[in-house]
C-alpha atoms as a PDB file:
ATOM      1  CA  UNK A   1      86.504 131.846 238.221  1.00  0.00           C
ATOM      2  CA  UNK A   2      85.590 132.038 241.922  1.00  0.00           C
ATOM      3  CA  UNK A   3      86.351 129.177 243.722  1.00  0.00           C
ATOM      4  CA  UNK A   4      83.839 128.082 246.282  1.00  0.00           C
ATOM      5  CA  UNK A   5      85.969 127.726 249.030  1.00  0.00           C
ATOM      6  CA  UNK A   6      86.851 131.356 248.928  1.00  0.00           C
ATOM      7  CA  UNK A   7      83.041 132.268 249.323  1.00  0.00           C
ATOM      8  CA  UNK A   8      82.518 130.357 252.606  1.00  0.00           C
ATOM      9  CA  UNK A   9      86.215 131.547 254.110  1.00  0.00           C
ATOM     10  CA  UNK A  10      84.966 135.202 253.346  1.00  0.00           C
ATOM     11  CA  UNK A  11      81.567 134.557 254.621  1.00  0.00           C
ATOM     12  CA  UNK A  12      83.230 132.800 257.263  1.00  0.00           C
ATOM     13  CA  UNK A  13      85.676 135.753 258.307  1.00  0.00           C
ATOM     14  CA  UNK A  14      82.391 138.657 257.948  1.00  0.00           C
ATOM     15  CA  UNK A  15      80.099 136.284 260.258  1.00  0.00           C
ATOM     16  CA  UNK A  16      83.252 136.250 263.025  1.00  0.00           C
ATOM     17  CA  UNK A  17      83.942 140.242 262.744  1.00  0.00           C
ATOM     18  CA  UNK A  18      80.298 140.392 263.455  1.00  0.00           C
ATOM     19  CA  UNK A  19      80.226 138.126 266.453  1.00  0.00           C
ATOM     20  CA  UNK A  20      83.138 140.286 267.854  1.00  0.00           C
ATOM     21  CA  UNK A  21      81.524 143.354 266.928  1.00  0.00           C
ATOM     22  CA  UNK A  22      78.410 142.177 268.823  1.00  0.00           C
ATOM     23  CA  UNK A  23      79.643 140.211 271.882  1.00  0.00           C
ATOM     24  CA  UNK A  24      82.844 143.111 272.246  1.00  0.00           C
ATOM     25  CA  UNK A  25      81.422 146.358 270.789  1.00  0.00           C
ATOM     26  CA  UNK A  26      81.409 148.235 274.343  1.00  0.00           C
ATOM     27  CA  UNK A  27      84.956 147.012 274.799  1.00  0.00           C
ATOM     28  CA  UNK A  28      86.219 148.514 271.000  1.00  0.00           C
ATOM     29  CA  UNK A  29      85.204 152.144 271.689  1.00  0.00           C
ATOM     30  CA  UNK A  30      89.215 152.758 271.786  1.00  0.00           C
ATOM     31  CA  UNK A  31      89.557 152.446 267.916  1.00  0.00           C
ATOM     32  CA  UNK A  32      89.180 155.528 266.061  1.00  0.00           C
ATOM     33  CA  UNK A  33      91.021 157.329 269.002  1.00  0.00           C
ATOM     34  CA  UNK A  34      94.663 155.917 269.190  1.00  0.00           C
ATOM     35  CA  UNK A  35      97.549 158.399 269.177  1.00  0.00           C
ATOM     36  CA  UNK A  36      98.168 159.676 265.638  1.00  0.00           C
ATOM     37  CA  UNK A  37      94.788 159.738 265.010  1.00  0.00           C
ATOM     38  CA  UNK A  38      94.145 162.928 263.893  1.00  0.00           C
ATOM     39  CA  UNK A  39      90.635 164.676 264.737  1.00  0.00           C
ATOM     40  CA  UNK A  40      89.802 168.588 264.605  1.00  0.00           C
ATOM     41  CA  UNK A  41      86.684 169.579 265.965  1.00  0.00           C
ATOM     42  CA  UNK A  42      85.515 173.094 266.379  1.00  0.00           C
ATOM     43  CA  UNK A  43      81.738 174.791 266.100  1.00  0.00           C
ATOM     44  CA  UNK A  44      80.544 173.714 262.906  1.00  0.00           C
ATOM     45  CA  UNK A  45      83.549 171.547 261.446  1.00  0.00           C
ATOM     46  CA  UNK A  46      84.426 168.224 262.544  1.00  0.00           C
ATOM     47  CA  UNK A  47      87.077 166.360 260.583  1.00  0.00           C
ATOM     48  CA  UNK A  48      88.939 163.073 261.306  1.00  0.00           C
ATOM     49  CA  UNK A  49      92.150 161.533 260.015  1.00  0.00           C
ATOM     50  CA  UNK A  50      92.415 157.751 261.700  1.00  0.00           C
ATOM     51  CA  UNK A  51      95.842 157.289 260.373  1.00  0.00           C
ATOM     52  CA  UNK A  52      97.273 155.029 263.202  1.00  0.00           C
ATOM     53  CA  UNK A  53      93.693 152.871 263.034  1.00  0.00           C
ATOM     54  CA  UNK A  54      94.059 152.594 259.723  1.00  0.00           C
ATOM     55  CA  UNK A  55      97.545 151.622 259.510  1.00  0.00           C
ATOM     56  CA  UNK A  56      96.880 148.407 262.148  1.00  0.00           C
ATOM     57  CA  UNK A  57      93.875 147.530 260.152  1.00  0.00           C
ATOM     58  CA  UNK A  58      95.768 147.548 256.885  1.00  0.00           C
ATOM     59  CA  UNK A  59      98.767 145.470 258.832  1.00  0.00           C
ATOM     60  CA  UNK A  60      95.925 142.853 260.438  1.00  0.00           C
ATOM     61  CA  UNK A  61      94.103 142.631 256.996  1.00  0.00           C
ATOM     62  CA  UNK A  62      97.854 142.132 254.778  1.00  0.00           C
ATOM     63  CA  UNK A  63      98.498 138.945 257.903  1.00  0.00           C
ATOM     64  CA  UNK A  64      95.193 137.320 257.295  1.00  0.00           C
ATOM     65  CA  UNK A  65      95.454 137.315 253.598  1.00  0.00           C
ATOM     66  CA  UNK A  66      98.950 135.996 254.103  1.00  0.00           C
ATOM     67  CA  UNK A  67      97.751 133.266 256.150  1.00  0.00           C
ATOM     68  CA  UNK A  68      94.386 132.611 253.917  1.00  0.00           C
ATOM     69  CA  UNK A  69      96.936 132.240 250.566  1.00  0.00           C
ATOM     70  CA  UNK A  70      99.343 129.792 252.749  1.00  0.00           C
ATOM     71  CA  UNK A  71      97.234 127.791 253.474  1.00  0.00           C
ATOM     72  CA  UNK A  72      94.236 127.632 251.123  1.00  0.00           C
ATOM     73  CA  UNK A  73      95.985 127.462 248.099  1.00  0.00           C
END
């Protein structure tokens, strides 16, 4: 059963992304377009590979559920 407590922390953790997201959005324009991100465009094909985005968001997301099972549980 879902414990409360992890309802508000998640709640709590989408209502700061958004507050970045709104206060910093101009500032974020450089994710998506690190090095090893991989992006082909040509006349009528666009594809896009963020494999270096994606590894630092899947690093950042692994630390805060580290953190959120230290110390909530």
């Amino acid at each position: 059963m879902v414990n409360g407590k992890y309802i508000i922390a998640a709640g709590l953790i989408i209502v700061l992304i958004g507050v970045i997201i709104y206060f910093f959005g101009d500032k974020l324009t450089w994710i998506g377009r690190l090095p090893g991100d991989i992006r082909i465009e040509k006349e009528n094909l666009k594809i896009f590979f963020p494999i270096t985005t994606m590894l630092i968001a899947s690093i950042l997301l692994n630390a805060v559920i580290w953190l959120f099972k230290k110390y909530f549980n």
